[in-house]
PDB file of N, CA and C in Angstrom:
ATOM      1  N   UNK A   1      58.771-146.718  46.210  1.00  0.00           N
ATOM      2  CA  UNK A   1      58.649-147.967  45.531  1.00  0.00           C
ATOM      3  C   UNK A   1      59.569-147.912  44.311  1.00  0.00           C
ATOM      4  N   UNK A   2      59.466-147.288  43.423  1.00  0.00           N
ATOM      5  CA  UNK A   2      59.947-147.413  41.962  1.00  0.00           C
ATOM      6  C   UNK A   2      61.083-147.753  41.543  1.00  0.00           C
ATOM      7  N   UNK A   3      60.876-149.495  41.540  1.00  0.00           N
ATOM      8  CA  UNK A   3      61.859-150.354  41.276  1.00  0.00           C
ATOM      9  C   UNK A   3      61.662-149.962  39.587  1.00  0.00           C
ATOM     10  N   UNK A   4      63.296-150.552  39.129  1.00  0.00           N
ATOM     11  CA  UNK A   4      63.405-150.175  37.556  1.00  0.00           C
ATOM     12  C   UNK A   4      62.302-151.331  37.176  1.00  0.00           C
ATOM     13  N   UNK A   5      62.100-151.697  35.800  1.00  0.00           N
ATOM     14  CA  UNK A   5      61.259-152.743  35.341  1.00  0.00           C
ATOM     15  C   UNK A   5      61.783-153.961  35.280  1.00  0.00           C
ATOM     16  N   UNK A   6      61.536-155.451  36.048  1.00  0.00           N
ATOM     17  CA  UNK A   6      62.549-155.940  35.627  1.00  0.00           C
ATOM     18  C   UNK A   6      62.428-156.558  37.619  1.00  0.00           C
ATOM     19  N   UNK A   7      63.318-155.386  38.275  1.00  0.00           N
ATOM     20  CA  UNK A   7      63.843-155.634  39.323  1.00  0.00           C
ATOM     21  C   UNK A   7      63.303-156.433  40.345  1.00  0.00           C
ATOM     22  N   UNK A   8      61.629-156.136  40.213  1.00  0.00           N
ATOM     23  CA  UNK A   8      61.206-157.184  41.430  1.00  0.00           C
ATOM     24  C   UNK A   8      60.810-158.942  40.922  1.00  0.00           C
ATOM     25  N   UNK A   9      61.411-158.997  39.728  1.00  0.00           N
ATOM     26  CA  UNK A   9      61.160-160.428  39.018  1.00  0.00           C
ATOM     27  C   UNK A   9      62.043-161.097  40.193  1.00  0.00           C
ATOM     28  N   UNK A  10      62.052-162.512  40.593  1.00  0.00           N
ATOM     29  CA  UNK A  10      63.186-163.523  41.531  1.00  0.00           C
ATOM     30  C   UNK A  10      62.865-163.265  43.073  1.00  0.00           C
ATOM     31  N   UNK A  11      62.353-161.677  42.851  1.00  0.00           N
ATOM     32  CA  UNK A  11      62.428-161.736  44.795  1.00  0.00           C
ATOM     33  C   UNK A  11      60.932-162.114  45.436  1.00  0.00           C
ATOM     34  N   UNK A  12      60.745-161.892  46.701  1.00  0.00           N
ATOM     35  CA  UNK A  12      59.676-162.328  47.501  1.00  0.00           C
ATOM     36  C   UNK A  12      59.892-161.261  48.505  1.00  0.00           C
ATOM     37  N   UNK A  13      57.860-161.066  48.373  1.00  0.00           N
ATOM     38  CA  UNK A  13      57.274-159.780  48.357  1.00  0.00           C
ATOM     39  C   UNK A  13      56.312-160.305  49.166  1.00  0.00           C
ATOM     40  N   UNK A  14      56.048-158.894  50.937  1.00  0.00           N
ATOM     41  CA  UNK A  14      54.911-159.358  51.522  1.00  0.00           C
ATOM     42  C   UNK A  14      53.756-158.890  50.936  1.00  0.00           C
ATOM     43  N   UNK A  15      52.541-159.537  50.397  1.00  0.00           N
ATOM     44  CA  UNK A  15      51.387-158.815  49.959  1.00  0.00           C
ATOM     45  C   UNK A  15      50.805-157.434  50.493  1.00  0.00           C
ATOM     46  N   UNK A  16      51.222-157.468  52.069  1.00  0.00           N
ATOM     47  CA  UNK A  16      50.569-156.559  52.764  1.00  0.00           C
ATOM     48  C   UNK A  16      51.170-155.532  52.337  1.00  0.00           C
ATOM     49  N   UNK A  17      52.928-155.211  52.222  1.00  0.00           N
ATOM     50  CA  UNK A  17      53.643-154.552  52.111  1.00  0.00           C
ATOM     51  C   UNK A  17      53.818-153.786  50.706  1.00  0.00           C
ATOM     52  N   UNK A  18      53.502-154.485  49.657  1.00  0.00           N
ATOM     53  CA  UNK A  18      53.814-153.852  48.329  1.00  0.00           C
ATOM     54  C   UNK A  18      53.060-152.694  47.906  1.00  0.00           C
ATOM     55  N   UNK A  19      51.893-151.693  49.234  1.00  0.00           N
ATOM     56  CA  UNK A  19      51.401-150.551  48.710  1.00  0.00           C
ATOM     57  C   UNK A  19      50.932-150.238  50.374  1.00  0.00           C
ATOM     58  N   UNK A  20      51.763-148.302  50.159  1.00  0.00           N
ATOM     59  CA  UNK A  20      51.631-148.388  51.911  1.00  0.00           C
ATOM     60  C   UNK A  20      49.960-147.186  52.011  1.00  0.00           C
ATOM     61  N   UNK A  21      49.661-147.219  53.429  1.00  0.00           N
ATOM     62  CA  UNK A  21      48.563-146.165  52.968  1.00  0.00           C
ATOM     63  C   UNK A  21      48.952-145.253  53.111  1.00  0.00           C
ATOM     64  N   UNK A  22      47.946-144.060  52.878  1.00  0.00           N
ATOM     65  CA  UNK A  22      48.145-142.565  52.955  1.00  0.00           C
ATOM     66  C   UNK A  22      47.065-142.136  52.869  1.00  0.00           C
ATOM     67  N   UNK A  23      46.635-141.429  53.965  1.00  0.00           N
ATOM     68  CA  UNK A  23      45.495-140.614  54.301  1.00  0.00           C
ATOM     69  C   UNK A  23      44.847-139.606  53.367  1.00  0.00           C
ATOM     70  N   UNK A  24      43.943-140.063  53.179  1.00  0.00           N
ATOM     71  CA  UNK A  24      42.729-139.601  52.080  1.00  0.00           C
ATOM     72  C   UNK A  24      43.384-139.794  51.003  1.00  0.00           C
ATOM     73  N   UNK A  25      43.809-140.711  50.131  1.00  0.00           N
ATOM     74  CA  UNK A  25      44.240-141.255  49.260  1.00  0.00           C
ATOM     75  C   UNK A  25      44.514-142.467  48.929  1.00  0.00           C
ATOM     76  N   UNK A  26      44.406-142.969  47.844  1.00  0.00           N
ATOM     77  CA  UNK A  26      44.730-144.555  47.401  1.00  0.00           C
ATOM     78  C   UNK A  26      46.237-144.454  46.254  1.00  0.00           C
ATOM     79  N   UNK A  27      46.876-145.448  47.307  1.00  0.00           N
ATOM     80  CA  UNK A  27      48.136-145.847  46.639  1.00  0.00           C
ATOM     81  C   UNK A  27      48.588-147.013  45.825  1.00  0.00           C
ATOM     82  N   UNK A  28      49.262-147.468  44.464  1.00  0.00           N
ATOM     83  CA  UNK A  28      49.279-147.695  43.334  1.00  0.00           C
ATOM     84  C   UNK A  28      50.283-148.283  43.488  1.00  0.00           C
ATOM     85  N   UNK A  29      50.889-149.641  43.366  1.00  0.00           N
ATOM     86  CA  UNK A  29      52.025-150.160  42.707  1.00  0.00           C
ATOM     87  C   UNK A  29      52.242-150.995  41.782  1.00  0.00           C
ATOM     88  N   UNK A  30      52.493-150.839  40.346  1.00  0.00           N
ATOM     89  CA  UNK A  30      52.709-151.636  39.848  1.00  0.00           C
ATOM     90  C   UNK A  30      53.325-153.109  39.759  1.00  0.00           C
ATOM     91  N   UNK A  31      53.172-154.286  39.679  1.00  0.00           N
ATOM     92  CA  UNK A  31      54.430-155.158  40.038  1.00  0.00           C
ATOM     93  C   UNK A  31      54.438-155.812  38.633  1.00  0.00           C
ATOM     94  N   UNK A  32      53.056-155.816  37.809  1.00  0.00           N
ATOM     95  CA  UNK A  32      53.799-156.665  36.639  1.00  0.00           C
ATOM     96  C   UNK A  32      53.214-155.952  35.347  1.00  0.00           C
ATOM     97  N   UNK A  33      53.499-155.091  34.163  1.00  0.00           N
ATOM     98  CA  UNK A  33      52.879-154.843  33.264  1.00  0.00           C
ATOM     99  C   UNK A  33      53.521-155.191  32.126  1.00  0.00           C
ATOM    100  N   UNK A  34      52.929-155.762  31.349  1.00  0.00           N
ATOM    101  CA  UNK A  34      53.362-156.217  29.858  1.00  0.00           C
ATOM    102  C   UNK A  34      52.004-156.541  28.841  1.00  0.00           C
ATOM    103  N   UNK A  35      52.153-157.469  27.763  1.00  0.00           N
ATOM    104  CA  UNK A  35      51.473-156.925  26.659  1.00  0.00           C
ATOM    105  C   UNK A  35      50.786-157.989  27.086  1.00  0.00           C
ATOM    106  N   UNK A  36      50.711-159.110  28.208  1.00  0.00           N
ATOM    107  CA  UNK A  36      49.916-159.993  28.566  1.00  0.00           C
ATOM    108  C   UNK A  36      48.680-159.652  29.345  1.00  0.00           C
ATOM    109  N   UNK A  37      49.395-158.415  30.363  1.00  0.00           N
ATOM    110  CA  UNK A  37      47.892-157.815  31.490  1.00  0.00           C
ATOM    111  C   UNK A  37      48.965-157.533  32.316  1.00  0.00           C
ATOM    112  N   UNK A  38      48.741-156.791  33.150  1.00  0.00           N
ATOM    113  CA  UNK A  38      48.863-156.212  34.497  1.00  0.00           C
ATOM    114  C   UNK A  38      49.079-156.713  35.963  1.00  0.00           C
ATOM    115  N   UNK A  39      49.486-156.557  36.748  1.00  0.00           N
ATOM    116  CA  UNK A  39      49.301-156.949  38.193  1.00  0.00           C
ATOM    117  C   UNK A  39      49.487-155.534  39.082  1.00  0.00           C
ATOM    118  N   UNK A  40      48.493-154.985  39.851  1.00  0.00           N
ATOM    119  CA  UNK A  40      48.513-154.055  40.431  1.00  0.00           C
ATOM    120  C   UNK A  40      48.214-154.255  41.744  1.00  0.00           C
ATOM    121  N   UNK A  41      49.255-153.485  42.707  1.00  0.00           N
ATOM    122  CA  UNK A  41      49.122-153.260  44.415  1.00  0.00           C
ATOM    123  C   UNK A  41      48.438-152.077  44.134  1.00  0.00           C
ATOM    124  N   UNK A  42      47.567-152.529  45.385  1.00  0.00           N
ATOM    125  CA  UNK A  42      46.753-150.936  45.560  1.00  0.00           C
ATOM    126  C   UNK A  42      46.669-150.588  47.207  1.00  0.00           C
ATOM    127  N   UNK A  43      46.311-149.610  47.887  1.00  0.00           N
ATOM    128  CA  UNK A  43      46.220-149.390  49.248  1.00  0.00           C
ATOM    129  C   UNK A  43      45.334-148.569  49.515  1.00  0.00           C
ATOM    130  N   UNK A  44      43.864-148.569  49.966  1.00  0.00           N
ATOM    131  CA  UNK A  44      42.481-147.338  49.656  1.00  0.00           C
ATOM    132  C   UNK A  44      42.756-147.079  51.145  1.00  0.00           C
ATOM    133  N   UNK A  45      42.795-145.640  51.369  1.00  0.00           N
ATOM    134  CA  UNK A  45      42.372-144.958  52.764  1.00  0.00           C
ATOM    135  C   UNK A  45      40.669-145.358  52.941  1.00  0.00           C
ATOM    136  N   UNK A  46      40.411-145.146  54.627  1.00  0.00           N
ATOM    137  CA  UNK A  46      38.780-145.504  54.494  1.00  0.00           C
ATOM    138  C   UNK A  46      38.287-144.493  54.037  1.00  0.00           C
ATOM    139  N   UNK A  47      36.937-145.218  53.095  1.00  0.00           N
ATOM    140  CA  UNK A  47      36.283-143.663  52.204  1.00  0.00           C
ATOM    141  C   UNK A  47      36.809-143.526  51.003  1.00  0.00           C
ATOM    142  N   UNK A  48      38.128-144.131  50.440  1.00  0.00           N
ATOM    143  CA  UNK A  48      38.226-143.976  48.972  1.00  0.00           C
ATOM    144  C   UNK A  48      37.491-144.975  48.485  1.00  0.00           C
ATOM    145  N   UNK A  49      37.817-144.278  46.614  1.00  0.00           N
ATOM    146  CA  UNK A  49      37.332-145.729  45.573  1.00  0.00           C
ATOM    147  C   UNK A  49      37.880-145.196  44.767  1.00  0.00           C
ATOM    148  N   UNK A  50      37.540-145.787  43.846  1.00  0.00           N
ATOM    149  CA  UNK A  50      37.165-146.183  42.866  1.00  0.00           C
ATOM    150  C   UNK A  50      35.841-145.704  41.933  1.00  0.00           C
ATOM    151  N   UNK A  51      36.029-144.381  41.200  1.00  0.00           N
ATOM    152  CA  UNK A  51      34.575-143.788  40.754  1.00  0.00           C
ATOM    153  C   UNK A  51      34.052-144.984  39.212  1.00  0.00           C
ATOM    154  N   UNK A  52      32.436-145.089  39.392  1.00  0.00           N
ATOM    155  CA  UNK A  52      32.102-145.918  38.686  1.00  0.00           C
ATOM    156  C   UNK A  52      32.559-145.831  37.158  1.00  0.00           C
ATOM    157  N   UNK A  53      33.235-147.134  36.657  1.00  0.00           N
ATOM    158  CA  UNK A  53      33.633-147.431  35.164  1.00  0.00           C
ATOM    159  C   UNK A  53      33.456-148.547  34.645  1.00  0.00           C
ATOM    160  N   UNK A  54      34.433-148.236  33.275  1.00  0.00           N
ATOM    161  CA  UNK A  54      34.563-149.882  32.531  1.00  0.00           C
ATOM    162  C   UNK A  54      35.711-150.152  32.019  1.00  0.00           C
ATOM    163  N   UNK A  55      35.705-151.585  31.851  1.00  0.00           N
ATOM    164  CA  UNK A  55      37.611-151.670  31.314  1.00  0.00           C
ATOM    165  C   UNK A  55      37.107-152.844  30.335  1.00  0.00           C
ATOM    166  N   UNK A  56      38.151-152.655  29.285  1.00  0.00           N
ATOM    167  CA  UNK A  56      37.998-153.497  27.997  1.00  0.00           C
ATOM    168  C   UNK A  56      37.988-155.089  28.481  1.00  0.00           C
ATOM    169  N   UNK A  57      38.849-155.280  29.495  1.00  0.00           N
ATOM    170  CA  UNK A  57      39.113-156.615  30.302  1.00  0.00           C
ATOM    171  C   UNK A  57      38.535-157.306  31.526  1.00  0.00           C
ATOM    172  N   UNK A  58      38.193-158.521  31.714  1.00  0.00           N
ATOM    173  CA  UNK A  58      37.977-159.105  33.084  1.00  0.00           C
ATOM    174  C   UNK A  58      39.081-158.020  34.303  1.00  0.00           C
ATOM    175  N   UNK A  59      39.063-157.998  35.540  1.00  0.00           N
ATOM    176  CA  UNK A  59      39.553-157.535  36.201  1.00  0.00           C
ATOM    177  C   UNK A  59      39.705-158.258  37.854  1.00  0.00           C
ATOM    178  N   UNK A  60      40.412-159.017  37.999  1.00  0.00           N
ATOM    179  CA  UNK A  60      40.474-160.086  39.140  1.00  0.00           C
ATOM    180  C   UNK A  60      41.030-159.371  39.934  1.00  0.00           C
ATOM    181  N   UNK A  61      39.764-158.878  41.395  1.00  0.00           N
ATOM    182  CA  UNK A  61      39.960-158.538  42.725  1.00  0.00           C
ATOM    183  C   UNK A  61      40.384-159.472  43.433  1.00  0.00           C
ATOM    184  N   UNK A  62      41.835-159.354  44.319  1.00  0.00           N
ATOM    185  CA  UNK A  62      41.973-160.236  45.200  1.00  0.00           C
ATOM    186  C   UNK A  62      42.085-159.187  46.594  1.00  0.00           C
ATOM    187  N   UNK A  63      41.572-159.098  47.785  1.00  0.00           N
ATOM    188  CA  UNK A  63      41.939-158.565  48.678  1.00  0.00           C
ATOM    189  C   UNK A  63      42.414-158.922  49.660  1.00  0.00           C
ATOM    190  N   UNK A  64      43.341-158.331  50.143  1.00  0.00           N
ATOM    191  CA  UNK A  64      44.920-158.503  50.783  1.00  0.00           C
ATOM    192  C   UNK A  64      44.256-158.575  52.401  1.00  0.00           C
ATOM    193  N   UNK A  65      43.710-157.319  52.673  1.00  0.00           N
ATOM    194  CA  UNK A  65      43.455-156.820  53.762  1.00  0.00           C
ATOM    195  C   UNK A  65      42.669-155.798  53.836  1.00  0.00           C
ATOM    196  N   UNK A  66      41.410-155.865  54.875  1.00  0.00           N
ATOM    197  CA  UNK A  66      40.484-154.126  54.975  1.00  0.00           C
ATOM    198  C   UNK A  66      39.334-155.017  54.371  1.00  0.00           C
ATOM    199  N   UNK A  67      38.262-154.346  54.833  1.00  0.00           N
ATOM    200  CA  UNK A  67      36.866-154.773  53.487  1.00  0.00           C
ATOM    201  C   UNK A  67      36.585-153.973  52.564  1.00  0.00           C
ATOM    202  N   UNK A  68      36.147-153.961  51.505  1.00  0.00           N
ATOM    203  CA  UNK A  68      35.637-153.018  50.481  1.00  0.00           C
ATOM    204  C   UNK A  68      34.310-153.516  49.980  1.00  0.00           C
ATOM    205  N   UNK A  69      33.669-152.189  49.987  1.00  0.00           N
ATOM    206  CA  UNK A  69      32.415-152.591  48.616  1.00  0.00           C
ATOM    207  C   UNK A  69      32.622-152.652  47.128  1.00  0.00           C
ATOM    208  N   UNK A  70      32.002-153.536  46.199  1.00  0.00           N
ATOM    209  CA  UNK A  70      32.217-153.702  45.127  1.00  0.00           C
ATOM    210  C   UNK A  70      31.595-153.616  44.394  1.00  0.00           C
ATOM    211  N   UNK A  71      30.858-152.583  43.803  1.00  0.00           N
ATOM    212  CA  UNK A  71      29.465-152.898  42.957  1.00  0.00           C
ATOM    213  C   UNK A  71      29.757-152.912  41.188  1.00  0.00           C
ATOM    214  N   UNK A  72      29.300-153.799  40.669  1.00  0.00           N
ATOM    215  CA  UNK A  72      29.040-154.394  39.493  1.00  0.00           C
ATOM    216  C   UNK A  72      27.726-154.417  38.692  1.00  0.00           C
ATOM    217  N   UNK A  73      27.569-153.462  38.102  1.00  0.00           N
ATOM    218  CA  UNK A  73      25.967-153.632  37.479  1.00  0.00           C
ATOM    219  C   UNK A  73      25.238-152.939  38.261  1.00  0.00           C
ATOM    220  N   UNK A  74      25.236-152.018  39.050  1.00  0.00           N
ATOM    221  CA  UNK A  74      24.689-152.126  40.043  1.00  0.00           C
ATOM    222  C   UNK A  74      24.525-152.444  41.755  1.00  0.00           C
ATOM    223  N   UNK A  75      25.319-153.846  41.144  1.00  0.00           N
ATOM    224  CA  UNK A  75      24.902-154.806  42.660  1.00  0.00           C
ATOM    225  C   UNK A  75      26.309-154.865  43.265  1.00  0.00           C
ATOM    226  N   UNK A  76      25.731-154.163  44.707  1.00  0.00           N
ATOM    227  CA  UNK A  76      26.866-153.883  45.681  1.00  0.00           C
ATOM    228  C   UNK A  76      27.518-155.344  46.219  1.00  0.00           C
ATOM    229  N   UNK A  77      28.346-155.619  46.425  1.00  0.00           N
ATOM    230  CA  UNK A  77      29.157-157.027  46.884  1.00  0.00           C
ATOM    231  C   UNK A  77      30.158-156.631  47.944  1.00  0.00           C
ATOM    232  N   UNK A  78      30.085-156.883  48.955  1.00  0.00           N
ATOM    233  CA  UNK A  78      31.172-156.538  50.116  1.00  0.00           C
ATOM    234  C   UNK A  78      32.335-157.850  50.809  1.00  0.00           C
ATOM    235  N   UNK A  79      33.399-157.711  50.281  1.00  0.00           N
ATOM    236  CA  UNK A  79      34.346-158.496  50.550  1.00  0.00           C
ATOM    237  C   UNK A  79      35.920-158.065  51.461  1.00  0.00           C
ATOM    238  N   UNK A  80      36.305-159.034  51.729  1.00  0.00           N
ATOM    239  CA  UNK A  80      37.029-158.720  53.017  1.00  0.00           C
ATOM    240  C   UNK A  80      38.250-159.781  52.630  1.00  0.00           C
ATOM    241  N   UNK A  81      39.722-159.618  53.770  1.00  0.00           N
ATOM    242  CA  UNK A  81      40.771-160.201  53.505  1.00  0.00           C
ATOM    243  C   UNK A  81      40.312-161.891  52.847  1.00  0.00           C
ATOM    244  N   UNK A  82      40.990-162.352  51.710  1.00  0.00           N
ATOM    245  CA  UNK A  82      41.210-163.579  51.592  1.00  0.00           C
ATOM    246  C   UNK A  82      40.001-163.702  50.321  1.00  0.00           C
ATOM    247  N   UNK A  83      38.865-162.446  50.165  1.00  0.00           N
ATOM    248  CA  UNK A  83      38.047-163.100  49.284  1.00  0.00           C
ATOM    249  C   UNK A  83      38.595-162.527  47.927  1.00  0.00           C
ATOM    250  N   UNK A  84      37.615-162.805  46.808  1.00  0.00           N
ATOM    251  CA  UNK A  84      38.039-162.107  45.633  1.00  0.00           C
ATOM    252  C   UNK A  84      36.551-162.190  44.986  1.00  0.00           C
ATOM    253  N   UNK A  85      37.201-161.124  43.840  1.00  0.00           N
ATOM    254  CA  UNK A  85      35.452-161.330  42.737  1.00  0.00           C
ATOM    255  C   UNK A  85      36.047-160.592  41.442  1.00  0.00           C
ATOM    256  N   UNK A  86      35.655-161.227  40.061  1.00  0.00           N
ATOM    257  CA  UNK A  86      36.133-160.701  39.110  1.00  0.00           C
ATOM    258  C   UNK A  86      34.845-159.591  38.792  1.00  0.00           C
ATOM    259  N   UNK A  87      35.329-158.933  38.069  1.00  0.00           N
ATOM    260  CA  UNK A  87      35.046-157.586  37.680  1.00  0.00           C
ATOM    261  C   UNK A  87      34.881-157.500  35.443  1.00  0.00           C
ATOM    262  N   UNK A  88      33.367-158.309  35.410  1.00  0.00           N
ATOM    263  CA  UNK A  88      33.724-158.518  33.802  1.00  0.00           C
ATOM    264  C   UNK A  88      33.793-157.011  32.985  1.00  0.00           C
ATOM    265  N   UNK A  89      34.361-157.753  31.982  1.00  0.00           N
ATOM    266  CA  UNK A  89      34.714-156.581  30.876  1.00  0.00           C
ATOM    267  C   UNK A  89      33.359-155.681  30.592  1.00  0.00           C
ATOM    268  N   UNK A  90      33.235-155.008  30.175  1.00  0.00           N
ATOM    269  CA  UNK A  90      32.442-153.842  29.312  1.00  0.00           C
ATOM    270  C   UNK A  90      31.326-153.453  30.464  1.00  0.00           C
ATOM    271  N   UNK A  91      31.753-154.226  31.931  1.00  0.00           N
ATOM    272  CA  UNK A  91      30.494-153.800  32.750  1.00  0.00           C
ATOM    273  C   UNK A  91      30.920-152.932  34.088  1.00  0.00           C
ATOM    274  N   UNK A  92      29.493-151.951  34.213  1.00  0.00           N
ATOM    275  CA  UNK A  92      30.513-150.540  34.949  1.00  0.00           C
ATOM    276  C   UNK A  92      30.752-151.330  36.329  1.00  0.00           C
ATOM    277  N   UNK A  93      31.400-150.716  36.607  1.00  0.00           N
ATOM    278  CA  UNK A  93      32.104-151.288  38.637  1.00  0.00           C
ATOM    279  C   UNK A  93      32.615-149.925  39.215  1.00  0.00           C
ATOM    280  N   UNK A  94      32.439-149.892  40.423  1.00  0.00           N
ATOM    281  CA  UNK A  94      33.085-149.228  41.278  1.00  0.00           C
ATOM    282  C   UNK A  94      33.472-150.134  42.601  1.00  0.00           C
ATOM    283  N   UNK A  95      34.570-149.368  43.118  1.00  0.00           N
ATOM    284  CA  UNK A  95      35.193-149.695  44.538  1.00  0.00           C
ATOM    285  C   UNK A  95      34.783-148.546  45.273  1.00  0.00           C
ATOM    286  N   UNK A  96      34.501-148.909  46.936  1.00  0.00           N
ATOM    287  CA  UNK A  96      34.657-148.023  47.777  1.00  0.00           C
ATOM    288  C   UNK A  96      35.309-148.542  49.009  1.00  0.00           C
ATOM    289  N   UNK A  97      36.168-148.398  49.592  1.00  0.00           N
ATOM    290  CA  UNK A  97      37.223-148.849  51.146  1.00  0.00           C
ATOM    291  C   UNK A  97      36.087-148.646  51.986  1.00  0.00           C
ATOM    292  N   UNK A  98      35.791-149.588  52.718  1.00  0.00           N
ATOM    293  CA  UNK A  98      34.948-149.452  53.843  1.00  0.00           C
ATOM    294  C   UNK A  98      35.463-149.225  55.229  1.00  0.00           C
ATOM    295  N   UNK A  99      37.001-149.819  55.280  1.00  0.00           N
ATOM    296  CA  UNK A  99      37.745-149.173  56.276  1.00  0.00           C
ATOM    297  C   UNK A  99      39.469-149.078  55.226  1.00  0.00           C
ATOM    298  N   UNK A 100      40.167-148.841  55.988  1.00  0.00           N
ATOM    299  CA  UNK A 100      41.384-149.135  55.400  1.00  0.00           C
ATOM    300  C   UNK A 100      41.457-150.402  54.924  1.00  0.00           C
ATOM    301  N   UNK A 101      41.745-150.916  53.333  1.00  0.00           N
ATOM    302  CA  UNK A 101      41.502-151.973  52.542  1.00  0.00           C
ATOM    303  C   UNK A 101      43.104-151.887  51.549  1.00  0.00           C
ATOM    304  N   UNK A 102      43.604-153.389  51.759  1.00  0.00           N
ATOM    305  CA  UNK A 102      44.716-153.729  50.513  1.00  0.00           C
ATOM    306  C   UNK A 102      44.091-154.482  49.089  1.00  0.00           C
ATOM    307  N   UNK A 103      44.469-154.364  48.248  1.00  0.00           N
ATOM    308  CA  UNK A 103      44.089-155.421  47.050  1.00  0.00           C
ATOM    309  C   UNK A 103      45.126-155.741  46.008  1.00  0.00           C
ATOM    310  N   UNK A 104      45.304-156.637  45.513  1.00  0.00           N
ATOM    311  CA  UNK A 104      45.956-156.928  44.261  1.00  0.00           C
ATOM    312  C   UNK A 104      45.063-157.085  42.862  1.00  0.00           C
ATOM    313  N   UNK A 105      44.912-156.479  41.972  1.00  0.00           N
ATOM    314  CA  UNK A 105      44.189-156.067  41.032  1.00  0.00           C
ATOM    315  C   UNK A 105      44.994-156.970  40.017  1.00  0.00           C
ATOM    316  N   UNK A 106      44.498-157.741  39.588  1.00  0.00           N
ATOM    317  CA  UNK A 106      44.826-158.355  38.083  1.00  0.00           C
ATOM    318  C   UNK A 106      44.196-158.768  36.883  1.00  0.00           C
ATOM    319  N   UNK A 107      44.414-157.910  35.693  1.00  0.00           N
ATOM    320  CA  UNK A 107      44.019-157.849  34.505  1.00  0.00           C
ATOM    321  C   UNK A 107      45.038-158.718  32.988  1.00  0.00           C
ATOM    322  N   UNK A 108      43.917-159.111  32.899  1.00  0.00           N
ATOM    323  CA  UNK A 108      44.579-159.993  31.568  1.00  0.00           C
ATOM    324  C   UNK A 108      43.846-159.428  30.098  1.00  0.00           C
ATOM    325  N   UNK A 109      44.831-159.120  29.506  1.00  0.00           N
ATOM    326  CA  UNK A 109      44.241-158.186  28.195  1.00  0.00           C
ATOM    327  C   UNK A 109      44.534-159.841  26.813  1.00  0.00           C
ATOM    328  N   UNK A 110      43.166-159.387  26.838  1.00  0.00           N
ATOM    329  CA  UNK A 110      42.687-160.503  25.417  1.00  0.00           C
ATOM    330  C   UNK A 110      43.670-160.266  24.130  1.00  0.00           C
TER     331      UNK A 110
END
């Protein structure tokens, strides 16, 4: 992947494509970071996550492809291509891939 910063601004990008998998591991691509928030490709083998945390910011799950569990507070939420669910600030969450799962992760810092 590791376009300079900058480089993938103008072009067009398949969602599916911008993070490939890899067995027993979850893969990471950045596409937008600045002092506004983030935009992150991600790619979970089945069986990864996401160990339970917190982030200073809302955190907008969109998923690409695959289902994942999502738990928030507690409460497990299972979503699949096309859905999404934000992820509020100061409250713990975890991910887990329920099979092979894509997502685009986007954070907006206050």
């Amino acid at each position: 992947m590791g376009e300079e910063k900058g480089l993938m601004k103008g072009k067009v990008f398949e969602l599916t494509g911008l993070a490939d998998y890899q067995e027993g591991a979850v893969v990471s691509r950045t596409v937008v970071d600045s002092k506004a928030g983030t935009v992150t490709a991600f790619a979970f083998a089945a069986g990864q996550g996401l160990s339970e945390h917190t982030a200073p910011y809302d955190a907008l799950v969109l998923v690409v492809e695959g289902r994942v569990e999502v738990v928030i507070d507690g409460v497990p939420l299972e979503l699949g291509a096309g859905q999404m669910v934000v992820m509020p600030a100061q409250r713990p969450h975890a991910l887990r891939a329920l099979e092979p799962f894509k997502m685009i992760l986007v954070m907006i810092r206050e």
